[in-house]
Protein backbone atom coordinates (compact mmCIF):
# COMPACT_ATOMS: atom_id res chain seq x y z
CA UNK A 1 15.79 -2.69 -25.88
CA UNK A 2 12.62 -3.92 -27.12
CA UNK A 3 9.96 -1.56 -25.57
CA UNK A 4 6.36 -2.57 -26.59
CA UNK A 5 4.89 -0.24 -24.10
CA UNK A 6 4.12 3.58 -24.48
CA UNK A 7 3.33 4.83 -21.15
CA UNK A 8 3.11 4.24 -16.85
CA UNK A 9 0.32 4.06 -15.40
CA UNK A 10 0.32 4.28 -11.43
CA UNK A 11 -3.10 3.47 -10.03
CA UNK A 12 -3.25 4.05 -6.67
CA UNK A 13 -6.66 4.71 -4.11
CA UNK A 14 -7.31 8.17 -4.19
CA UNK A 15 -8.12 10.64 -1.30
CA UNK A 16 -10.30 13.68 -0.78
CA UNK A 17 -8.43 17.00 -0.63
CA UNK A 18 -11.07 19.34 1.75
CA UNK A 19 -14.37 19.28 3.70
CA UNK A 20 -16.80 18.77 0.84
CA UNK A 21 -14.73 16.27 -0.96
CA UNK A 22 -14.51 13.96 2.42
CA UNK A 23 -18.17 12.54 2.01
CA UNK A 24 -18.42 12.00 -1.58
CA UNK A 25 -14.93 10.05 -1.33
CA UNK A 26 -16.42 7.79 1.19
CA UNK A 27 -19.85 7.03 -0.71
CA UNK A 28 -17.57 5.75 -4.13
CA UNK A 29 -14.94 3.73 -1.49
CA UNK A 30 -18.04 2.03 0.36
CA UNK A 31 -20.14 1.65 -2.60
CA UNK A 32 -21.95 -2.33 -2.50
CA UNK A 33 -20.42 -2.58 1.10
CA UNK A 34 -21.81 -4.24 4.14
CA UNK A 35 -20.44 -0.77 5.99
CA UNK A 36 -22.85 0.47 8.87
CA UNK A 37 -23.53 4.24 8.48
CA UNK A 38 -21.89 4.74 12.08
CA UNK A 39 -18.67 3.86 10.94
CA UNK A 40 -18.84 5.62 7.71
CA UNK A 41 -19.72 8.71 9.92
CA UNK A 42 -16.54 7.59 11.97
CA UNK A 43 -14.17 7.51 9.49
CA UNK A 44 -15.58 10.94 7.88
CA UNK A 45 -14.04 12.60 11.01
CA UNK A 46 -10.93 11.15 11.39
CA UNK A 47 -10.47 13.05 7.56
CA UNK A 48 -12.22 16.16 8.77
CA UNK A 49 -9.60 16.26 11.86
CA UNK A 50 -7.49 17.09 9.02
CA UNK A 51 -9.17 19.30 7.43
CA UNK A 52 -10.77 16.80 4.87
CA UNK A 53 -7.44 16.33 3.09
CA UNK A 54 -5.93 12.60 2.97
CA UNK A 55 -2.36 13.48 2.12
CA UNK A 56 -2.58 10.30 -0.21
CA UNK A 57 -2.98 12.45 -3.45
CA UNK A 58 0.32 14.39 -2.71
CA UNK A 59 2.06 11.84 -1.99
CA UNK A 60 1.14 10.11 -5.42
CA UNK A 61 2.23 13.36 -7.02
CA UNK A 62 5.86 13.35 -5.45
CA UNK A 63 6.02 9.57 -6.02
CA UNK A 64 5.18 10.04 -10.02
CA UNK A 65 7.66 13.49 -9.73
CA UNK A 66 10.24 10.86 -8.48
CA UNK A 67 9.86 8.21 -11.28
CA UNK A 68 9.72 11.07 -13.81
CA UNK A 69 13.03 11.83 -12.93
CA UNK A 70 14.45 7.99 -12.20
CA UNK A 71 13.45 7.44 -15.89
CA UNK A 72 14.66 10.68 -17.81
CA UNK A 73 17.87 9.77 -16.33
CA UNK A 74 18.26 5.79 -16.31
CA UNK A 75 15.57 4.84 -18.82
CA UNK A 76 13.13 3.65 -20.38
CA UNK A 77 11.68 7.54 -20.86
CA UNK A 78 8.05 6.50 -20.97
CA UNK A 79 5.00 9.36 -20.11
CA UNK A 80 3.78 8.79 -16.21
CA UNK A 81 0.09 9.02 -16.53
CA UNK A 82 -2.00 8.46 -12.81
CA UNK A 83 -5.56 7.31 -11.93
CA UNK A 84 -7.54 6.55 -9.01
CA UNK A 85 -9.93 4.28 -7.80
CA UNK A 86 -12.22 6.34 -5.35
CA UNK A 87 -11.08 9.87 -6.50
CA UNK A 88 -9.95 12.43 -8.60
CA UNK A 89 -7.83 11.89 -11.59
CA UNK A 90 -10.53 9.05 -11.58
CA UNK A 91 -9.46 6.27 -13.90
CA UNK A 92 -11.59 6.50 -16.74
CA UNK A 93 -11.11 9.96 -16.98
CA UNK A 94 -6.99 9.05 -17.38
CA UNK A 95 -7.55 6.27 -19.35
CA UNK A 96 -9.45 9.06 -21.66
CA UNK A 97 -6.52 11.19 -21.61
CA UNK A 98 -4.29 8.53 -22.66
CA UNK A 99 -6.55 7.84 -25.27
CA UNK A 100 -6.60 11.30 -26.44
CA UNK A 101 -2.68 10.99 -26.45
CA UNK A 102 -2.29 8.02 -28.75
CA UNK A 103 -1.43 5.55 -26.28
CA UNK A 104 -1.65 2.34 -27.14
CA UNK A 105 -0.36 -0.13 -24.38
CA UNK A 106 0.54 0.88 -21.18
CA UNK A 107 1.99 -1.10 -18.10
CA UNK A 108 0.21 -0.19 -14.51
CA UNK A 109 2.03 0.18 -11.21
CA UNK A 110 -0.53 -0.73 -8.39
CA UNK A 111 0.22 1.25 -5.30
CA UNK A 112 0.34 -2.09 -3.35
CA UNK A 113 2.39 -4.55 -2.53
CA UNK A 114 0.50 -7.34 -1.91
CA UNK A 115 -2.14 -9.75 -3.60
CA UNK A 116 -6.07 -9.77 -1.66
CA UNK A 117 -9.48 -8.39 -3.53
CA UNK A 118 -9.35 -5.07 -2.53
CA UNK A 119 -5.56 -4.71 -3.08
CA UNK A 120 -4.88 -6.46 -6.43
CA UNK A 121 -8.41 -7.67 -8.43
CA UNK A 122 -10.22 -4.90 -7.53
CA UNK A 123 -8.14 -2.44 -9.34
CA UNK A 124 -7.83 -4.96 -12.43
CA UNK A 125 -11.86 -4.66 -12.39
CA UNK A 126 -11.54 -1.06 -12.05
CA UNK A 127 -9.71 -0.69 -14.61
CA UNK A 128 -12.03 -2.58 -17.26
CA UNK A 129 -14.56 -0.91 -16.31
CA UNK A 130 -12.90 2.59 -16.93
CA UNK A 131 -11.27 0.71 -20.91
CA UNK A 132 -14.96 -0.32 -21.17
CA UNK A 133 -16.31 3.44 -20.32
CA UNK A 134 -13.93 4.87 -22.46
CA UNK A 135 -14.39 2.44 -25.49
CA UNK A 136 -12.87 1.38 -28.24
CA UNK A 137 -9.64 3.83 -28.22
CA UNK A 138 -8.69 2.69 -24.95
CA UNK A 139 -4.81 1.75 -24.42
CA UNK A 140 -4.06 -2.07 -23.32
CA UNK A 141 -2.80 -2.02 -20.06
CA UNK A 142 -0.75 -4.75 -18.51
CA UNK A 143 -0.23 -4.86 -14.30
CA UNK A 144 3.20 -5.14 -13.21
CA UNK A 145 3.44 -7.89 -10.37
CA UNK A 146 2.95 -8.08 -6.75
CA UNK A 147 6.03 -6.47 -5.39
CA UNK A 148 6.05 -7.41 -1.74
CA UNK A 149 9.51 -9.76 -1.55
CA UNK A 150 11.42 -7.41 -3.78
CA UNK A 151 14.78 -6.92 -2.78
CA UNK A 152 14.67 -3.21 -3.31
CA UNK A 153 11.78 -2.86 -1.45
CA UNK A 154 12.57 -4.78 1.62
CA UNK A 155 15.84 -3.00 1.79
CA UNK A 156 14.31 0.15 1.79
CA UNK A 157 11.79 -0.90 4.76
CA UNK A 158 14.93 -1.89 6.24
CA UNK A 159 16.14 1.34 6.09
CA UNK A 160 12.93 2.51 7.69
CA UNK A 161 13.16 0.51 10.71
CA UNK A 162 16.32 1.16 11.61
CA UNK A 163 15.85 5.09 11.17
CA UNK A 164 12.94 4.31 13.26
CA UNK A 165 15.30 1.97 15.74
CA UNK A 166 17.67 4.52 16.21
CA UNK A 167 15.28 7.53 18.08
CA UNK A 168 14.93 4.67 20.70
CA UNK A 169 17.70 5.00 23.87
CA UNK A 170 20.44 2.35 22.94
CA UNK A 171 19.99 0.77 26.07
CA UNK A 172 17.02 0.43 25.34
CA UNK A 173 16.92 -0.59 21.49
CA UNK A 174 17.89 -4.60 22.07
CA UNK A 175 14.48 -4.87 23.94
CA UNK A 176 12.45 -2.87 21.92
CA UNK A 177 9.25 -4.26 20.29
CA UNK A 178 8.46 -4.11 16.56
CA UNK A 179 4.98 -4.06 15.20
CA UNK A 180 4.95 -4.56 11.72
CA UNK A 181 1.07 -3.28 10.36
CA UNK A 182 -0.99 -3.52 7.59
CA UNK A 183 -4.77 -2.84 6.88
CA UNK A 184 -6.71 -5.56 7.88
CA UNK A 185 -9.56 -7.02 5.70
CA UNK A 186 -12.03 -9.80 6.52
CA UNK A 187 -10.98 -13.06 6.94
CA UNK A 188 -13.22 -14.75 4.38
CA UNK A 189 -10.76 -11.89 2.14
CA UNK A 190 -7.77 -13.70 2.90
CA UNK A 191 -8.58 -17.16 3.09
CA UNK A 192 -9.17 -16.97 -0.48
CA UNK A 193 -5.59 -14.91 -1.42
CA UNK A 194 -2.08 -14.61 -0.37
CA UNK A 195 -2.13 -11.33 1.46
CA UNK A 196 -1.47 -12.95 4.76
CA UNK A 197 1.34 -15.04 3.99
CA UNK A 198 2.64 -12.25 1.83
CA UNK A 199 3.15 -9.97 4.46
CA UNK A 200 4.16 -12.36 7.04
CA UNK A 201 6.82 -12.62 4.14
CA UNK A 202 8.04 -9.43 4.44
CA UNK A 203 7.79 -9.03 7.95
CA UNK A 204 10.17 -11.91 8.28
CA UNK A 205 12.38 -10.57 5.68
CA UNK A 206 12.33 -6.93 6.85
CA UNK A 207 13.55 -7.98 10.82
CA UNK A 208 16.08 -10.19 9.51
CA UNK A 209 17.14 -7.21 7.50
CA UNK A 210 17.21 -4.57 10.23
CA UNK A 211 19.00 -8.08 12.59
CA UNK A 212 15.46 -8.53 14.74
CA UNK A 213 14.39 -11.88 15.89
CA UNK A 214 11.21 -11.17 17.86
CA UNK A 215 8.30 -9.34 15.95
CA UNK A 216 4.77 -9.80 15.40
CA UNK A 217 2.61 -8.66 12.55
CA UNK A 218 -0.94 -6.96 13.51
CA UNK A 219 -3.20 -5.04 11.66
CA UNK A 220 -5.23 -2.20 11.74
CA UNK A 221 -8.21 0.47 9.93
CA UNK A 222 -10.90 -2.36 10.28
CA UNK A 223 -14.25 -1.18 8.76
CA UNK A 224 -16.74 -4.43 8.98
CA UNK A 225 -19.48 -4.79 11.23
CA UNK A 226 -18.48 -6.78 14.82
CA UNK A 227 -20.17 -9.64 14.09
CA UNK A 228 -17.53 -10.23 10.58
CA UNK A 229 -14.11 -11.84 11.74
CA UNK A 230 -11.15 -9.78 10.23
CA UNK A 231 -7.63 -10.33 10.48
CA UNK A 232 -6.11 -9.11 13.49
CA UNK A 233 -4.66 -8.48 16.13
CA UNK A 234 -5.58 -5.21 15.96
CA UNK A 235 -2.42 -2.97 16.93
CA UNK A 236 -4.22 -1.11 19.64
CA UNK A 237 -5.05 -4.53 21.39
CA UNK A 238 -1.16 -5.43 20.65
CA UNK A 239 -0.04 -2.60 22.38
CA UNK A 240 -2.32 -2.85 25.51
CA UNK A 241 -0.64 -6.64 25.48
CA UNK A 242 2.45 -5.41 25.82
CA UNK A 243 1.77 -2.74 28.10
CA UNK A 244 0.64 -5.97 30.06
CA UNK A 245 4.11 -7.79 29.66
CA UNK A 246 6.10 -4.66 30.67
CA UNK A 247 7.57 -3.45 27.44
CA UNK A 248 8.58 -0.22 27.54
CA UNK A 249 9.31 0.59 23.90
CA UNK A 250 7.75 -0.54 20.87
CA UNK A 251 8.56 0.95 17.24
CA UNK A 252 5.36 -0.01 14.58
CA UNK A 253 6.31 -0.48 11.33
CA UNK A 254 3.61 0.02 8.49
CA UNK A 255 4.72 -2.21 6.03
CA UNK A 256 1.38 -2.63 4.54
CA UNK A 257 1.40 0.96 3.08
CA UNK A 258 3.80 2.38 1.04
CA UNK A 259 2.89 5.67 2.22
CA UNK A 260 1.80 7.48 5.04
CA UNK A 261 -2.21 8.00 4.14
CA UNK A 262 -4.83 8.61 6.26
CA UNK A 263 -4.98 5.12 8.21
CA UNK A 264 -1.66 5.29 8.81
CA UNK A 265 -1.66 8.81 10.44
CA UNK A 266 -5.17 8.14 12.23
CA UNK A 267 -4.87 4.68 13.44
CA UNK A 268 -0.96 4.64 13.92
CA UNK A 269 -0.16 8.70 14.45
CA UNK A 270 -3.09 9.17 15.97
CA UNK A 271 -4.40 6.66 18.01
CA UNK A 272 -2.23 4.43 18.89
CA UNK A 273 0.06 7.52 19.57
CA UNK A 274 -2.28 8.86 21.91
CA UNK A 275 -2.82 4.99 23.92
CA UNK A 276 1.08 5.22 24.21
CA UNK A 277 1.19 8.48 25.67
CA UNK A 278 -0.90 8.05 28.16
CA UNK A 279 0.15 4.34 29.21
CA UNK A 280 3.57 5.57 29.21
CA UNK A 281 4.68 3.52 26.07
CA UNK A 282 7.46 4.67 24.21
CA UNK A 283 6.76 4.41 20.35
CA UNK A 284 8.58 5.10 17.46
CA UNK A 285 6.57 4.89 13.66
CA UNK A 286 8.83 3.63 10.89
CA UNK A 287 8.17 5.61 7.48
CA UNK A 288 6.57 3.75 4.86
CA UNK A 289 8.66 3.49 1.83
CA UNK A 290 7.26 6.99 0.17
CA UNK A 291 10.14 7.73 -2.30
CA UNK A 292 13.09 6.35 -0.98
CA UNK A 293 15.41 5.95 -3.86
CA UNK A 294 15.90 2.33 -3.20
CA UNK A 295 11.81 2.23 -3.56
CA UNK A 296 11.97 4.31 -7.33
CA UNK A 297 14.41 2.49 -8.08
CA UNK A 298 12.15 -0.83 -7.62
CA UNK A 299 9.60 0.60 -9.58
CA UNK A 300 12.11 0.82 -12.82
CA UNK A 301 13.23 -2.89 -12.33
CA UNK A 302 9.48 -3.81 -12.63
CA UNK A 303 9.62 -1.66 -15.52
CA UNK A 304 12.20 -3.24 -17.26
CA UNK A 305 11.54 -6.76 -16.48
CA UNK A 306 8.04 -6.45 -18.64
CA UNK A 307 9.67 -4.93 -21.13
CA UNK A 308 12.77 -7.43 -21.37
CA UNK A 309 11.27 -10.52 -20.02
CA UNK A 310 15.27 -11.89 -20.57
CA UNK A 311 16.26 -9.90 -17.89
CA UNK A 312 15.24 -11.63 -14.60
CA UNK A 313 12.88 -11.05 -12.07
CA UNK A 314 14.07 -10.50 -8.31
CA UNK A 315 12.92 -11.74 -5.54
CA UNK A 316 14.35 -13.16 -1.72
CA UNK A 317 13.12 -15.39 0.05
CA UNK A 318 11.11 -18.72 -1.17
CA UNK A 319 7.67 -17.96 -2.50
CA UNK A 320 9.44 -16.94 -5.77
CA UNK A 321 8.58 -13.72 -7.94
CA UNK A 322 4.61 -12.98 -8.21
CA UNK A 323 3.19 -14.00 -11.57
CA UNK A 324 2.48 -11.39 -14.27
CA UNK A 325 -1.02 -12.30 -15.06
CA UNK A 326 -3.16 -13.11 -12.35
CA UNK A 327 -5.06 -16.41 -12.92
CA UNK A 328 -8.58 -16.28 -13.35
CA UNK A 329 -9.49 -17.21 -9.70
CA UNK A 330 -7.28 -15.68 -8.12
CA UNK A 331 -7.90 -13.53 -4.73
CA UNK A 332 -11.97 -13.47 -5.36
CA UNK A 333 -13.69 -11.91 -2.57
CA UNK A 334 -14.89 -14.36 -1.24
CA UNK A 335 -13.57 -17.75 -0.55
């Protein structure tokens, strides 16, 4: 096996983990955003409901504890190293570490699926900016792909939704709704990227999985100003529609997270919960991926492919496998 790279690097957003880390957090995540102070206020206390802990962080930890033990066993044995972009282990201060620890290229694992700004380029600005604060010393570090028609992960999202299916009365599963979500971002975002299409992707491919012909995808955890047009529908205005229609049951899928942070337990646990209880809506959340084996598992083929480019790279449906190295326009924030 040829193996030119020394090291994993997962990169992921980063959460606070009590009270006095909630505000802080915020200020680095909205830096050089058009965010009104009301909403930043906002989102401060859907964290402090929680005691100012996003369970993001721990989830990263099992996720890496996971891989650690995917690759002792199955190979290749490379060191797990893991940065953030908004909060502590901060990427530079990683990259410093790796550094430190004779690393010399590393390939990154990008705790997203799919290809916008905020979910792809951002992170590959984030982490220059960390090689450039570190200097010199600084490992390479090479992005594995967008992962989001993968047929490892859509079978595990599979898995998810019919886990999710099943707490639903059989009589009443055929009829059921399914809401697949992801975080919405503003539509001058996504006309300039495939994030849209991408998930549409794997909404299509994850209900033909689980044997589902009607679905819709929505989205959720806006953050711009009114006046801004973001994707939607938003879920909550969904779910009032099909309150409207009569539907009885509805199961909402996150497939836009691969874990169950703090928009997903807010917006989806939380609120949209609470609108279902009291309009007498019966809803079911899938789990997000997390660390399903079939999801680790995914991880190591995107391992291996970079390291034996030979070996194939998976993908269903048409749009193909995502490319490697992201051309030089690609998802700007702007269109």
């Amino acid at each position: 096996m040829n193996q030119p790279y020394d090291a994993l690097l997962v990169v992921s957003f980063g959460g606070p983990e009590g009270i006095a880390d909630v505000m802080p957090f915020l200020e680095n995540v909205l830096r050089g955003r058009n965010v009104p102070a009301e909403r930043m206020r906002a989102v401060a206390r859907h964290y402090e409901m929680f005691g100012g802990v996003s369970p993001i962080n721990e989830q990263n930890r099992n996720l890496i504890a996971a891989l650690q033990e995917e690759l002792a066993v199955n190979c290749p044995r490379l060191p797990i190293y893991w940065g953030n972009r908004n909060w502590h282990p901060l990427l530079a201060d990683t990259l410093a570490q790796m550094a430190a620890d004779g690393i010399k290229n590393a390939l990154a694992f990008i705790t997203s699926a799919y290809s916008s700004y905020s979910s792809c380029r951002q992170y590959l600005e984030n982490i220059a900016e960390a090689r450039d604060h570190v200097g010199s010393s600084t490992p390479q570090i090479a992005k594995l792909r967008a992962f989001y028609n993968h047929p490892l992960f859509i079978e595990a999202n599979v898995y998810c939704l019919q886990a999710a299916l099943g707490t639903i009365p059989e009589a009443k599963r055929a009829s059921t709704q399914i809401a697949f979500t992801a975080h919405s971002i503003p539509q001058s975002m996504a006309d300039n990227c495939q994030y849209e299409s991408q998930l549409q992707e794997t909404s299509r491919l994850v209900a033909s999985g689980a044997n589902r012909e009607s679905w819709r995808l929505v989205y959720q955890s806006r953050s711009g100003p009114p006046t801004q047009p973001w994707l939607g529908p938003d879920i909550l205005d969904h779910l009032k529609e099909l309150k409207s229609f009569g539907a009885t049951e509805v199961v909402i899928a996150p497939i836009g997270f691969i874990s169950d942070h703090m928009e997903v337990i807010y917006d989806l646990d939380t609120e949209a919960q609470q609108f279902c209880d009291e309009t007498g809506l019966n809803m079911a959340r899938a789990a997000t991926v997390g660390t399903h084996p079939l999801f680790i598992r995914m991880i190591r083929e995107l391992v291996l492919e970079r390291i034996n480019p030979g070996a194939g790279r998976r993908f269903l449906g048409a749009q193909g496998a995502y490319h490697d190295v992201c051309p030089s326009g690609c998802c700007l924030p702007k269109a």
